[in-house]
Protein backbone atom coordinates (compact mmCIF):
# COMPACT_ATOMS: atom_id res chain seq x y z
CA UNK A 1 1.63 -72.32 40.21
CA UNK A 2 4.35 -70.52 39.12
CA UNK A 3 3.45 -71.16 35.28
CA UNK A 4 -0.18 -70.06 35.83
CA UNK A 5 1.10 -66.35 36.91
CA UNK A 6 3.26 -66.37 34.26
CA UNK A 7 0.66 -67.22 31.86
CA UNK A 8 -1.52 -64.22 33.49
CA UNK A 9 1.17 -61.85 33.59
CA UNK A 10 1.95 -62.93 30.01
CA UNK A 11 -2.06 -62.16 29.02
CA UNK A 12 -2.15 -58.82 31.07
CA UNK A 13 0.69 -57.83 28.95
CA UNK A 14 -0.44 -58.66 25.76
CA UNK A 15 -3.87 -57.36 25.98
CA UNK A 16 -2.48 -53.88 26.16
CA UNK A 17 0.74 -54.86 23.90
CA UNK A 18 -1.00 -53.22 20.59
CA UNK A 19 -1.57 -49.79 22.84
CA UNK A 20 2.03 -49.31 22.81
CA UNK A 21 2.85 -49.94 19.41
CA UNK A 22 0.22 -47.85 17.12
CA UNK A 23 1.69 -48.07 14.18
CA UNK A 24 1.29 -44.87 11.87
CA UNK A 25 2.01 -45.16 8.10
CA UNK A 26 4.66 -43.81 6.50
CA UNK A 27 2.53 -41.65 3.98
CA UNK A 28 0.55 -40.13 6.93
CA UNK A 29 4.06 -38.73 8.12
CA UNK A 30 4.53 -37.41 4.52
CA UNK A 31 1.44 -35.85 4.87
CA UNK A 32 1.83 -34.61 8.54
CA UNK A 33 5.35 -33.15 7.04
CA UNK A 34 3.94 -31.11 3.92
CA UNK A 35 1.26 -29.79 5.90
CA UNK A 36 3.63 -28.73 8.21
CA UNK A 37 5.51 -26.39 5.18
CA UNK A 38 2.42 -25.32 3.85
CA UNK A 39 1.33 -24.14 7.59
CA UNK A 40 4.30 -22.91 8.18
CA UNK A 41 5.95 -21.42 5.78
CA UNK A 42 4.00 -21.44 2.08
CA UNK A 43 0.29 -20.19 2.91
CA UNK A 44 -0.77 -16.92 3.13
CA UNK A 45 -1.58 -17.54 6.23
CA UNK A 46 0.96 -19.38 7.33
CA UNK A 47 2.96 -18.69 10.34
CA UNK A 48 5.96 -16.96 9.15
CA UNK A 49 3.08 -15.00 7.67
CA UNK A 50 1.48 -14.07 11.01
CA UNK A 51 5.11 -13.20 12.64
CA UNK A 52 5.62 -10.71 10.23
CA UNK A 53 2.37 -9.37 9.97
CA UNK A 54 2.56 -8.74 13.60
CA UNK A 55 6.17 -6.96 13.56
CA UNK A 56 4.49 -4.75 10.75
CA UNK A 57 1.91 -4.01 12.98
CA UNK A 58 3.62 -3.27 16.32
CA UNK A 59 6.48 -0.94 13.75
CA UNK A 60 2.99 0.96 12.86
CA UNK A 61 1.80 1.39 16.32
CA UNK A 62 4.80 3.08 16.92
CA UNK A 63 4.69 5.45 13.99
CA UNK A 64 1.26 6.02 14.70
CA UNK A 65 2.10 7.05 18.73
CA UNK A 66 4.84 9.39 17.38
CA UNK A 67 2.33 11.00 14.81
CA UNK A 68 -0.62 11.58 17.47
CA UNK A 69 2.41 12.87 19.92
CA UNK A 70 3.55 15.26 16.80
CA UNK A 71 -0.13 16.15 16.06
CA UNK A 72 -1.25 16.73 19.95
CA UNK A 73 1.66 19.14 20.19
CA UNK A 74 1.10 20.87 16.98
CA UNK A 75 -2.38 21.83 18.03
CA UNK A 76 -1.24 23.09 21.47
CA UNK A 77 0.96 25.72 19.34
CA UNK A 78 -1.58 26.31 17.04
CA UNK A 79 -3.58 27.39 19.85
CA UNK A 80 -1.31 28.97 21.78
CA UNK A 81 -1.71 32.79 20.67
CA UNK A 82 2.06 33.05 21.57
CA UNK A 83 3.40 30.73 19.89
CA UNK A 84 1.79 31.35 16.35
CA UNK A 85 3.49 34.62 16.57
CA UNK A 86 6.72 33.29 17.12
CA UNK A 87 6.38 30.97 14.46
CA UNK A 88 4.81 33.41 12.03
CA UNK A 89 8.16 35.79 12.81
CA UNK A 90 10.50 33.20 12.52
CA UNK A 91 8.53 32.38 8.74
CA UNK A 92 9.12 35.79 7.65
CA UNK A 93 12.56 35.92 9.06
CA UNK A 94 14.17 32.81 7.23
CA UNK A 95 11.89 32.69 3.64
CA UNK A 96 11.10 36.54 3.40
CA UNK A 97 14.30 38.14 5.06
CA UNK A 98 12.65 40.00 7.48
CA UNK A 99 14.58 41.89 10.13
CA UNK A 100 13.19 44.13 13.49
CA UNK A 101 13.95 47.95 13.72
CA UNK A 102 17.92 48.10 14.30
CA UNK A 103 19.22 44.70 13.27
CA UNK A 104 21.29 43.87 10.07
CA UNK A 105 21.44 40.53 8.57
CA UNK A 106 24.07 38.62 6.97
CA UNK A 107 23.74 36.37 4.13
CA UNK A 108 26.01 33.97 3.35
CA UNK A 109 25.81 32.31 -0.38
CA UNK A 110 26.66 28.23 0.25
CA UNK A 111 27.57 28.99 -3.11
CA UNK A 112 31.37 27.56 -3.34
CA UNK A 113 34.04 28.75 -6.06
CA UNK A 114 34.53 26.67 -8.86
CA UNK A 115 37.46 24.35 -8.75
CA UNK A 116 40.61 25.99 -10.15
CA UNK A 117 41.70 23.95 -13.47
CA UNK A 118 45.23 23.57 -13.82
């Protein structure tokens, strides 16, 4: 009795003994491996590819929220009636060297000596 369950153990086993070894060529694991570069690193759309493609784009997201902030707040001066003025005075103060009624302005040349030669 006892060699008849071996027997059937023995068969059970065996019938599912090629399940766990699958045996996969070596050439299909050099071929699993280069894709694996190419994919990865080599294509042009590889993965490294993507990753940088998408730090690019969240870097210009960024620039492009602190340009609509700048532009949004540039159009509330320019229509501001207020604020143009004070921007068109402080314009002709600083390029034109424009003063009010009663004030005197300095100027100071950044203009530095030359260098005494011995």
């Amino acid at each position: 009795m006892r060699d008849i369950g071996r027997r059937i153990q023995g068969y059970r086993l065996s019938r599912y003994a090629h399940a766990q070894r699958a045996h996969v060529p070596k050439w299909a694991w050099l071929a699993l491996g280069a894709w694996m570069l190419w994919a990865g690193l080599l294509s042009d759309h590889s993965f490294y590819q993507l990753w940088r493609m998408q730090r690019v784009s969240q870097r210009e997201q960024a620039r492009l929220l602190e340009t609509q902030t700048a532009l949004r707040h540039l159009d509330r001066q320019a229509r501001d009636g207020n604020e143009r003025k004070r921007i068109a005075e402080r314009m002709l103060r600083e390029q034109e060297g424009w003063a009010r009624p009663g004030e005197i302005i300095y100027r100071i040349d950044d203009k530095s000596p030359p260098p005494a030669s011995e």
